[in-house]
Protein backbone atom coordinates (compact mmCIF):
# COMPACT_ATOMS: atom_id res chain seq x y z
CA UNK A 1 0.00 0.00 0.00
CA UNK A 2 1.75 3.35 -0.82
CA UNK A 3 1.15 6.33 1.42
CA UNK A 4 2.06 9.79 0.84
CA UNK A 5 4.69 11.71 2.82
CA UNK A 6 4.02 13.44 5.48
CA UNK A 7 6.04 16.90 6.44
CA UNK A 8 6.94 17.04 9.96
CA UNK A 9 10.25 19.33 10.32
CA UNK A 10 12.09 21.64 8.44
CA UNK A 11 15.95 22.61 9.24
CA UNK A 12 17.62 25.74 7.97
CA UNK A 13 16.23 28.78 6.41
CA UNK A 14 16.69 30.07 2.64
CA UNK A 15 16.85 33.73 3.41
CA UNK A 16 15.72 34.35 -0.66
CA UNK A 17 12.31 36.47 0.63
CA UNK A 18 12.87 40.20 1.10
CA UNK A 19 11.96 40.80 4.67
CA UNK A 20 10.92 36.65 4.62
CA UNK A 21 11.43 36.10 8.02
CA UNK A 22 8.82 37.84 10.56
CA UNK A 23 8.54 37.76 14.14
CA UNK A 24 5.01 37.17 14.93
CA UNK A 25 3.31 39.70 17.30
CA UNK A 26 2.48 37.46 19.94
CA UNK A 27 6.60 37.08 20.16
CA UNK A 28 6.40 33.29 20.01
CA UNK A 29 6.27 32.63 16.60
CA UNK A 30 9.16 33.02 13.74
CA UNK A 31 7.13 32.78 10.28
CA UNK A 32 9.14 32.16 7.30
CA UNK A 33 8.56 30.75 3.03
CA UNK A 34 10.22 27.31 2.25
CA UNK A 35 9.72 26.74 -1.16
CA UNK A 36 5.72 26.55 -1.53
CA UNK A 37 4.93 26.36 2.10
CA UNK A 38 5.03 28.25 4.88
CA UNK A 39 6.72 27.34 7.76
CA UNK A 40 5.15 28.85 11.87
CA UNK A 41 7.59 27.56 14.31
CA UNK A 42 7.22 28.25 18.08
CA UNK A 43 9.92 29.73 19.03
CA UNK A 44 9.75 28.02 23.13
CA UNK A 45 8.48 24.44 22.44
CA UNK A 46 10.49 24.43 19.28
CA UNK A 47 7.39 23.12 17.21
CA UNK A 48 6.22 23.82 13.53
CA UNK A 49 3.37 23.57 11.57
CA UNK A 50 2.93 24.26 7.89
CA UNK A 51 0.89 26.34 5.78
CA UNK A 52 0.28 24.06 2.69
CA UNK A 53 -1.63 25.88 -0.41
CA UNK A 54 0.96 27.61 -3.08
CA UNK A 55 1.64 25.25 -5.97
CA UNK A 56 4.63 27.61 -6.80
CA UNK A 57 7.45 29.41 -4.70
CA UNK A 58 6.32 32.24 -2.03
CA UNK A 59 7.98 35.22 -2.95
CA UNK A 60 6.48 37.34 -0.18
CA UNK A 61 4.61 37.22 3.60
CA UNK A 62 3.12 39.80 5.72
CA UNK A 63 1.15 39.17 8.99
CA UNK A 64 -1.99 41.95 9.78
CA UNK A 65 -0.74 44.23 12.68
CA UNK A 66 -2.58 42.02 15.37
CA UNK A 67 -1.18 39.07 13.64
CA UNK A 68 -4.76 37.73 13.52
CA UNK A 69 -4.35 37.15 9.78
CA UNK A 70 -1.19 35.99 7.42
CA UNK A 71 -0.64 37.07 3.36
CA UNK A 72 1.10 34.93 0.97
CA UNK A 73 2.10 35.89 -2.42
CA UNK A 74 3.56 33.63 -5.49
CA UNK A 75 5.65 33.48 -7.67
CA UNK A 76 4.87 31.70 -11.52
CA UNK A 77 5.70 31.59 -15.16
CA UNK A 78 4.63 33.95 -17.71
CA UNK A 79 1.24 34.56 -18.19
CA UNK A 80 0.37 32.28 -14.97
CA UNK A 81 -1.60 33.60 -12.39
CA UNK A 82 0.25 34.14 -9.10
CA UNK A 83 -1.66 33.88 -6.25
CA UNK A 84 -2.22 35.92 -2.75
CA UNK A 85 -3.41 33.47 -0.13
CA UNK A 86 -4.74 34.81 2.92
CA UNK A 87 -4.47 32.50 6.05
CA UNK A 88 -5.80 32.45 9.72
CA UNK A 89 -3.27 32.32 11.76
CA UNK A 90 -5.22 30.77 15.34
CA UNK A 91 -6.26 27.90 13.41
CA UNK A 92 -3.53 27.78 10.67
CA UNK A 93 -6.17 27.80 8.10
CA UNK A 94 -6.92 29.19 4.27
CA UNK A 95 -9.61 32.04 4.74
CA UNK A 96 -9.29 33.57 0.82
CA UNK A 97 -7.54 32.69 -2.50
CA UNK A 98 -7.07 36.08 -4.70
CA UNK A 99 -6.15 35.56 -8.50
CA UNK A 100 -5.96 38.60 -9.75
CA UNK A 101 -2.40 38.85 -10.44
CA UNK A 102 -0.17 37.29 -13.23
CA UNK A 103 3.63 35.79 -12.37
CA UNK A 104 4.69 37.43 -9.70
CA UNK A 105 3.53 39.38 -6.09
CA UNK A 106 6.14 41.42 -4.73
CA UNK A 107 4.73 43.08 -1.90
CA UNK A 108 2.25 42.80 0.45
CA UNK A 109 0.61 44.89 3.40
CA UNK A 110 -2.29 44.83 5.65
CA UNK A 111 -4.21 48.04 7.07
CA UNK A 112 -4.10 49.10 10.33
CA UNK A 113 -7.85 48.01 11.15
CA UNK A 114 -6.91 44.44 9.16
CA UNK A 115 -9.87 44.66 6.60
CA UNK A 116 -7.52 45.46 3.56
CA UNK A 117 -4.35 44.20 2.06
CA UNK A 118 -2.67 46.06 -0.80
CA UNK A 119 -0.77 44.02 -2.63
């Protein structure tokens, strides 16, 4: 019977992102791309968790101001769409897929109140 591997640990840290690795606000969290997931490690019990939902490289994160919500952005090929992937942070969950831009997102930024990102 063939199962599919599971993820359970990364080691080491690519350091390609601009401004790729971010402290979370609660100041237990280090948040930071791998490839096409995103990698939340606690920072005291030295556990991660994974942010699965890019089929391409992340070539930007942000985190809203409360740190309530987290912002992906891709990078694809040529006239691919690169998607923005907004994620819950509490329960480590998708909330919204935006498609609205082609190859690549370079920035990303929430508003102060959290009910926009510019992007």
């Amino acid at each position: 019977m063939e199962r599919e591997l599971e993820l359970s640990a990364v080691i080491g840290f690519k350091g390609t992102v601009p401004n790729g690795l971010l402290l979370h606000p609660d100041n237990e969290h280090l948040i930071f791309p791998l490839g096409a997931k995103i990698v939340v490690r606690h920072i005291i019990s030295r556990t991660q968790t994974f942010l699965n939902g890019h089929d391409n490289q992340i070539s930007v994160i942000a985190t809203s101001e409360t740190g309530k919500y987290i912002a992906s952005g891709q990078k694809t090929h040529m006239g691919f769409q690169a998607d923005i992937i907004i994620w819950d942070f509490e329960s480590r969950s998708l909330l919204h897929r935006l498609r609205q831009h082609k190859v690549l997102i370079q920035s990303l930024s929430f508003s102060l109140n959290e009910k926009y990102l510019a992007s």
